[in-house]
Protein backbone atom coordinates (compact mmCIF):
# COMPACT_ATOMS: atom_id res chain seq x y z
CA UNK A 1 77.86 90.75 82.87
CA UNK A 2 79.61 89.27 85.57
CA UNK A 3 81.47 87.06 83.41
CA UNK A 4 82.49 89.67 81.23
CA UNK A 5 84.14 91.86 83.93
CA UNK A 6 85.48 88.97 85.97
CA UNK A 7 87.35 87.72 82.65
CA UNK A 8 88.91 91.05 82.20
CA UNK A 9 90.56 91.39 85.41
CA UNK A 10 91.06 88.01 86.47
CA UNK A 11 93.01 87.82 82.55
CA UNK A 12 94.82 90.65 83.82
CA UNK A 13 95.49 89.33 87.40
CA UNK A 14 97.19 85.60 86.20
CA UNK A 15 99.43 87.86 84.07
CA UNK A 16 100.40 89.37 86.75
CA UNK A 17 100.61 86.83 89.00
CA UNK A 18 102.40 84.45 85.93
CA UNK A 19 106.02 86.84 86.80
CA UNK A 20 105.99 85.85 90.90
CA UNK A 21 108.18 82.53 90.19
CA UNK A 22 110.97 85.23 88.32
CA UNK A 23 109.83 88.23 90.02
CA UNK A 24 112.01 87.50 93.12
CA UNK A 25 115.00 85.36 93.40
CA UNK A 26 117.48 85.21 96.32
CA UNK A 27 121.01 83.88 96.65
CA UNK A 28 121.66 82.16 100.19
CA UNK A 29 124.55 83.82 100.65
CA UNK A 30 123.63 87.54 100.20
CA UNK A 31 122.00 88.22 103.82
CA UNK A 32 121.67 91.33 105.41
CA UNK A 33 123.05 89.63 109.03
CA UNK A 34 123.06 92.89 111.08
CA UNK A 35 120.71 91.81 113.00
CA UNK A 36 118.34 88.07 114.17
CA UNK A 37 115.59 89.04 111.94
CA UNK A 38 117.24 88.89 107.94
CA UNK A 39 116.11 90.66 104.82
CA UNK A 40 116.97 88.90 101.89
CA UNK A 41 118.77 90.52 99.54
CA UNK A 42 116.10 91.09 96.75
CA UNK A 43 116.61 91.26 93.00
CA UNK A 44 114.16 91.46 90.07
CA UNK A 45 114.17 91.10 86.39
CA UNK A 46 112.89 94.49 84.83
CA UNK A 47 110.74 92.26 82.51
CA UNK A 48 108.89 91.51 85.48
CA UNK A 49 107.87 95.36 85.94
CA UNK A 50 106.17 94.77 82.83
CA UNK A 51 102.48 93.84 83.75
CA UNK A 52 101.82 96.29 86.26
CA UNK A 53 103.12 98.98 84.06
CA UNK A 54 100.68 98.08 81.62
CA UNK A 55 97.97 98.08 84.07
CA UNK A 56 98.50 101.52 85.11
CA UNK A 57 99.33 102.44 81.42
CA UNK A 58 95.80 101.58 80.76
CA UNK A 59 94.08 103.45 83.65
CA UNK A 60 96.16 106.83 81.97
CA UNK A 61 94.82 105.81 78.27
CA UNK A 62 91.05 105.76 80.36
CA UNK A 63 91.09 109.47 80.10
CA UNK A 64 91.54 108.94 76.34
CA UNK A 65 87.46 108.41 74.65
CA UNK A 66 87.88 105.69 72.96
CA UNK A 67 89.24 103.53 76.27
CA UNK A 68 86.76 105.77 78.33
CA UNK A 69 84.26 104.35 76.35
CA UNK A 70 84.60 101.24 77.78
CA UNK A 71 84.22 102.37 81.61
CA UNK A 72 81.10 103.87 80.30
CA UNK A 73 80.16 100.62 78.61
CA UNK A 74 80.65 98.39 81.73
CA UNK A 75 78.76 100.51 83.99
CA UNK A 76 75.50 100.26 81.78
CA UNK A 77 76.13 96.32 81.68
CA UNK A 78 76.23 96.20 85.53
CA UNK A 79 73.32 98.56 85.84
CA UNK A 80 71.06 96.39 83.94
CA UNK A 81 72.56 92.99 85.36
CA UNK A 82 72.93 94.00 88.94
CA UNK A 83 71.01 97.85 89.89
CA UNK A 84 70.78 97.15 93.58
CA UNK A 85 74.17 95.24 94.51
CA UNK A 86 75.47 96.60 97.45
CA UNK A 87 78.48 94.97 99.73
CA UNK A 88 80.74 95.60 102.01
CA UNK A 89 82.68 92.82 101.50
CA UNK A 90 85.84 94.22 99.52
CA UNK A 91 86.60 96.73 102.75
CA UNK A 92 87.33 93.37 104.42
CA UNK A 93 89.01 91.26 101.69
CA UNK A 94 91.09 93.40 100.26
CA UNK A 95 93.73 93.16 103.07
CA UNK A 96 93.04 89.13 103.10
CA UNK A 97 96.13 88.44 101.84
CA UNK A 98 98.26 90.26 104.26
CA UNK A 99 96.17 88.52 106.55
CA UNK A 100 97.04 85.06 105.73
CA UNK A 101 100.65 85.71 105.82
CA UNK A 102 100.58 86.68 109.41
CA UNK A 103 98.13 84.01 110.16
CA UNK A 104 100.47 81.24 108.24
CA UNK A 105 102.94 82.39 110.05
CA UNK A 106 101.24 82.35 113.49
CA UNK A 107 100.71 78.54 112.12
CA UNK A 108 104.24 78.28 111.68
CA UNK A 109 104.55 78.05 108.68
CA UNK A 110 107.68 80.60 108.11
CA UNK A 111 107.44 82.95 104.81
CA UNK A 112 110.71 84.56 103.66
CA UNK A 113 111.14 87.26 105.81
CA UNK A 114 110.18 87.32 109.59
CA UNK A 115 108.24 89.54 111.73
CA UNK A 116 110.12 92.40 111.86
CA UNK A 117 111.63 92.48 108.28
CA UNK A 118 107.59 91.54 107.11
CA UNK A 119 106.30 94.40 108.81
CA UNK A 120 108.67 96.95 107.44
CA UNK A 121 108.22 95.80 104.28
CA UNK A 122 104.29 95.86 104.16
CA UNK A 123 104.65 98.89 105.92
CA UNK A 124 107.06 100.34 103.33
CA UNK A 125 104.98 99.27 100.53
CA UNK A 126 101.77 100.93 101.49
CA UNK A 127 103.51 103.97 102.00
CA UNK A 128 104.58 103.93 98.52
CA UNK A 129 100.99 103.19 97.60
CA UNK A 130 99.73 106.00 99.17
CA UNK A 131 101.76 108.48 96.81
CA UNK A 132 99.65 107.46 94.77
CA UNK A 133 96.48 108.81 96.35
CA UNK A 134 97.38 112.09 95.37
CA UNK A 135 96.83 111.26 91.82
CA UNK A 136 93.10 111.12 92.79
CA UNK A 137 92.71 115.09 93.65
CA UNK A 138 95.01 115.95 90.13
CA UNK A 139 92.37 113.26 87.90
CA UNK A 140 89.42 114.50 89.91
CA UNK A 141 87.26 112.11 88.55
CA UNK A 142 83.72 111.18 89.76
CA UNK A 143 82.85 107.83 90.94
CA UNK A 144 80.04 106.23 89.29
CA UNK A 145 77.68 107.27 91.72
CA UNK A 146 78.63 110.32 91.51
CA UNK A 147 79.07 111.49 95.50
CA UNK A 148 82.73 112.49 95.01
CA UNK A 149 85.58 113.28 92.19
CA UNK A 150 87.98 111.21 94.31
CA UNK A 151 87.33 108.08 91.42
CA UNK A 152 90.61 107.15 90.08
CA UNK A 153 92.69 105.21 91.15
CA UNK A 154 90.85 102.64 93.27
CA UNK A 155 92.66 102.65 96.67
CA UNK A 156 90.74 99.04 97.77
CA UNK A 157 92.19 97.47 94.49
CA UNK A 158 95.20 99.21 94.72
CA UNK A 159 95.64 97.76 98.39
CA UNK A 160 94.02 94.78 97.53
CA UNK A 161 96.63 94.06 94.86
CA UNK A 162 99.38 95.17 97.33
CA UNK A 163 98.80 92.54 99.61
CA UNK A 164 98.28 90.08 96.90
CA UNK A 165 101.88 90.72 95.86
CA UNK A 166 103.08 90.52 99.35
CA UNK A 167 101.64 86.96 99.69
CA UNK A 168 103.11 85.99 96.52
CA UNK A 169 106.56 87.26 97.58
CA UNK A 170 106.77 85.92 101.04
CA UNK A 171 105.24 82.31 100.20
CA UNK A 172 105.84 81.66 96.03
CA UNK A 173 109.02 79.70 97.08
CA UNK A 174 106.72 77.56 98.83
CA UNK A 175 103.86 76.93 96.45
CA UNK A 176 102.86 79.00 93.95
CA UNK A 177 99.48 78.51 94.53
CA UNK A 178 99.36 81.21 97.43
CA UNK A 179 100.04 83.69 94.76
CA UNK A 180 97.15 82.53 92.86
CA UNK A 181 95.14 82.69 96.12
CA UNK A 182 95.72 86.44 96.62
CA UNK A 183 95.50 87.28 93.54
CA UNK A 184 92.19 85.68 93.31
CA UNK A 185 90.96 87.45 96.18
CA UNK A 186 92.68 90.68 94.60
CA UNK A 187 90.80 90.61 91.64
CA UNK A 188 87.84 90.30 93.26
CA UNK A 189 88.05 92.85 95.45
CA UNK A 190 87.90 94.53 92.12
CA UNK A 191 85.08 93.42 90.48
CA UNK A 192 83.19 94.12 93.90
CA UNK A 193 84.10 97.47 93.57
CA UNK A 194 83.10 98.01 89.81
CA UNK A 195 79.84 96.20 90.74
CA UNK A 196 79.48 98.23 93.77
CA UNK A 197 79.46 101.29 91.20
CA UNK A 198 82.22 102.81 93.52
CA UNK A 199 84.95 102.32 90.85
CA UNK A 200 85.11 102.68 86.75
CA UNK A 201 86.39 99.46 85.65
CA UNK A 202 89.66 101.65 84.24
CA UNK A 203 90.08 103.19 87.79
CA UNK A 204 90.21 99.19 89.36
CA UNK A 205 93.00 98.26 86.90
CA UNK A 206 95.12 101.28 87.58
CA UNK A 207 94.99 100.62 91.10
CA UNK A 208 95.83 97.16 90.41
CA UNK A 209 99.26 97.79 88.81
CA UNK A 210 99.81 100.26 91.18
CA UNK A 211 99.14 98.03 94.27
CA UNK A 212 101.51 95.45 92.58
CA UNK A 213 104.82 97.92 91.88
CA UNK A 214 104.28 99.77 95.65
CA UNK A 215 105.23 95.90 96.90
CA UNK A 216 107.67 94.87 93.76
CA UNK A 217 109.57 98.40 94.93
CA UNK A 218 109.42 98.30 98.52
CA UNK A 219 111.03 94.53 98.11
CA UNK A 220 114.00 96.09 96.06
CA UNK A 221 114.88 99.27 98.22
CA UNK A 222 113.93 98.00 101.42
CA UNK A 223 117.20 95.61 102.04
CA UNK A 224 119.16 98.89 101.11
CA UNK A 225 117.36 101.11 103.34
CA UNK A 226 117.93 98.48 106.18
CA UNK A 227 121.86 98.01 105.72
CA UNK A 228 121.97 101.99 105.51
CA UNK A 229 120.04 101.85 109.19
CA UNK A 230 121.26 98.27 110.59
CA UNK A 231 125.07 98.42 110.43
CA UNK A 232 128.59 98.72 111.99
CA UNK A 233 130.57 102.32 112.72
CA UNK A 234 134.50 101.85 112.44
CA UNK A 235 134.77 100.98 116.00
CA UNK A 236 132.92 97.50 115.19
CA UNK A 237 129.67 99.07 117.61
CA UNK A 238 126.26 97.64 115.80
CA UNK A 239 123.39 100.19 115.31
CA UNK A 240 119.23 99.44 114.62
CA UNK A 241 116.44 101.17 113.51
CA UNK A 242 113.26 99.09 113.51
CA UNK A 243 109.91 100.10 113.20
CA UNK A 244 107.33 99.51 116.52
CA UNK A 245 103.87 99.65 117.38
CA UNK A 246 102.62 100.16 120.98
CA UNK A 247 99.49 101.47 122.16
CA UNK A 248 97.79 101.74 118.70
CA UNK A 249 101.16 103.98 117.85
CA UNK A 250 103.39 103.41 115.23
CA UNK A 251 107.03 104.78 115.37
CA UNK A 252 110.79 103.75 115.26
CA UNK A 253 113.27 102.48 117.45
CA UNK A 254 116.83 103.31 117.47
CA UNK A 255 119.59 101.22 119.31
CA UNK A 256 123.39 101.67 119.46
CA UNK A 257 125.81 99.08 121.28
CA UNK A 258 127.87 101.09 123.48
């Protein structure tokens, strides 16, 4: 039974992960230079929009029998194969990859973006993700255990896939294998969460393609949110808006040159 779900998502997962060489190109001269710390101006081919779509095209069908079916189907499997799993692994893994980019770059081993562009842009991207929450009270679904209607989508794939995508954009240029790495550890922060009964196997792809456009979006509109808040008035003064974090606080700072 393993095998069965595993090949599902991970099938779904190197599809996904097959677009990171195209998703993202940069040109070396289109820099946002307001400031030391650069975005890279970010474009993507709409083709590469595709797989994610899908996935969450998918998770809507799910409410459709014949596709429910199959939620229905895979649940029975894992009951038989695995009644008394129980883990609480995937709380940890699923923010692995986001992890591993701070720790790589720690190493120093630089990613595309630094610190400051990084963390607006993970930032960004789990704010878009958690839109998405909403859609749990309007499906009102119940979890395969049955303690709450809060089911669909799966916020620790969703998140899981999220940071996945964020490892693949900051360090594809470099090798593409990290993308394969979080992916990897994506997808089976999925399965643990099927297995775990916590999630219908529909709900786990959903949040999948969902976790993938919240970081394929934030990487598109953050570099023109920036030059909207980084720039120069007519009298040549600079002004910054950065995020911070002090004292377990998140916020934003302004500055102005005078």
């Amino acid at each position: 039974m393993k095998k069965i779900i595993f090949a599902l998502l991970y099938a779904l997962a190197l599809e996904a992960n097959a677009q990171v060489t195209d998703t993202v190109k940069r040109k070396p001269e289109d820099n946002v230079a307001a400031t030391p710390d650069t975005a890279k101006r970010l474009y993507s081919k709409p083709g590469t929009f595709i797989v994610p779509a899908i996935l969450v095209g998918y998770g809507a069908l799910s409410f459709v029998a014949p596709v429910r079916n199959i939620d229905y189907y895979l649940k029975m499997r894992v009951e038989r194969s695995d009644p008394n799993y129980s883990s609480k692994i995937d709380d940890y893994l699923q923010i692995a990859p986001a992890v591993l980019v701070y720790g790589l770059n720690l190493a120093g081993y630089e990613g595309k973006n630094r610190f400051v562009d990084r963390t607006a842009l993970i930032t960004l991207s789990a704010g878009i993700l958690t839109v998405t929450d909403g859609l749990k009270y309007l499906a009102h679904r119940t979890r395969p255990y049955g303690t709450d209607p809060l089911s669909f989508p799966s916020g620790h794939t969703g998140a899981a896939f999220l940071c996945a995508e964020f490892l693949a954009q900051e360090y594809s240029d470099k090798s593409p294998l990290y993308g394969v790495l979080g992916y990897t550890l994506a997808t089976t922060t999925g399965i643990m969460r099927v297995y775990g009964r916590a999630h219908w196997f529909s709900d786990c792809v959903a949040g999948a393609g969902f976790g993938i456009l919240s970081t394929k979006v934030a990487y598109l509109v953050y570099p023109i949110i920036r030059n909207a808040l980084t720039h120069k008035d007519k009298h040549g003064r600079s002004t910054m808006v950065i995020p911070t974090y002090q004292d377990g606080v998140p916020g934003l700072s302004f500055a102005m040159q005078l």
